[in-house]
Protein backbone atom coordinates (compact mmCIF):
# COMPACT_ATOMS: atom_id res chain seq x y z
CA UNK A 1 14.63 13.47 8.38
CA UNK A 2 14.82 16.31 6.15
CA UNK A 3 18.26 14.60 4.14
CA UNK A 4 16.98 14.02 0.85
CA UNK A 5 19.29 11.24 0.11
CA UNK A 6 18.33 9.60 3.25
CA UNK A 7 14.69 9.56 2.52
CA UNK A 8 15.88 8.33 -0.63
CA UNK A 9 17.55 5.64 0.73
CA UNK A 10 14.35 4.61 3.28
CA UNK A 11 11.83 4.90 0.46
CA UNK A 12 13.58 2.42 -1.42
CA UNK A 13 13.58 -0.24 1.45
CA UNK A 14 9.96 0.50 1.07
CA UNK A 15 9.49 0.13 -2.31
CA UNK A 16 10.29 -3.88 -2.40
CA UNK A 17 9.11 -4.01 -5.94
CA UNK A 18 11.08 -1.16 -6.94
CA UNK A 19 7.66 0.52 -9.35
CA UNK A 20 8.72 3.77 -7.21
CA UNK A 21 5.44 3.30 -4.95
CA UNK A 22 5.21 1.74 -1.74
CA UNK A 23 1.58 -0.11 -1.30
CA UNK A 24 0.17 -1.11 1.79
CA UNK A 25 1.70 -4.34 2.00
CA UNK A 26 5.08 -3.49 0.67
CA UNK A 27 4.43 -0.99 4.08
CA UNK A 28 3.95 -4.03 6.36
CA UNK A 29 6.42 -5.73 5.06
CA UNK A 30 8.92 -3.45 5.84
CA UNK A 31 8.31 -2.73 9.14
CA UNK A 32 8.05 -6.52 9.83
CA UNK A 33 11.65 -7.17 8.38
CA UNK A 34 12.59 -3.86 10.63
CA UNK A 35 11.54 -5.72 13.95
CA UNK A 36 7.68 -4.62 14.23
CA UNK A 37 5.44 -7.66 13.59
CA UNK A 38 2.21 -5.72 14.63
CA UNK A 39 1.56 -3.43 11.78
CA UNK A 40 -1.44 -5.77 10.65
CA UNK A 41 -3.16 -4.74 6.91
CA UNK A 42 -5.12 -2.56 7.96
CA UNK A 43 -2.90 -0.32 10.12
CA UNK A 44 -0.55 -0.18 6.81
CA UNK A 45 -3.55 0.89 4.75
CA UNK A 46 -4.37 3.37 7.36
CA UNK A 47 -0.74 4.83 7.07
CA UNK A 48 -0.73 4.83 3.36
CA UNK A 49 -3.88 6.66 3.40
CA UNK A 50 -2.53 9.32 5.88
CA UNK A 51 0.04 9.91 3.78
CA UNK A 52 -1.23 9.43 0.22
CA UNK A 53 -2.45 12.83 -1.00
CA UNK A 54 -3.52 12.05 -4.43
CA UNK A 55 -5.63 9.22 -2.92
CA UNK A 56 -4.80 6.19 -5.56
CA UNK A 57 -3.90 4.17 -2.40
CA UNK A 58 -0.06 4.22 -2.95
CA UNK A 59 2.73 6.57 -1.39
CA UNK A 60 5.18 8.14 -4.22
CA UNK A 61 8.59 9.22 -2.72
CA UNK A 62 6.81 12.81 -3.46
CA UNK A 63 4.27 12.11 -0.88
CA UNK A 64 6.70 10.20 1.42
CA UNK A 65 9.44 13.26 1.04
CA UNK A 66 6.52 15.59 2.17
CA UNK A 67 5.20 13.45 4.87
CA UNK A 68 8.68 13.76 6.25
CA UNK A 69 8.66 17.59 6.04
CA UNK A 70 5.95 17.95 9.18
């Protein structure tokens, strides 16, 4: 996905709270309302974490953007 807008647009349906960071469960969430019930706690803190290079346990759309850039 290297659309800006579109990332955009997917971060947001991430970020339920709207704070412009998308936590762990916001993460689960998601995917749950997107048709994948299996992405348990901890597999949404161990994606986070992946992803989450200024390690404050949150994904910024700066991190997300770049995770997207391979």
């Amino acid at each position: 996905m290297a659309d800006i807008e579109a990332a955009k647009a997917a971060f947001n349906r991430f970020d339920a709270d709207g704070d412009g960071l998308i936590t762990a469960d916001e993460y689960k969430r998601a995917m749950a309302e997107m048709g994948d019930p299996y992405v348990t706690g901890p597999v949404a803190e161990a994606v986070i974490a992946a992803k989450d290079t200024n390690a404050d346990g949150n994904l910024s759309f700066e991190e997300f953007w770049k995770s997207l850039q391979g």
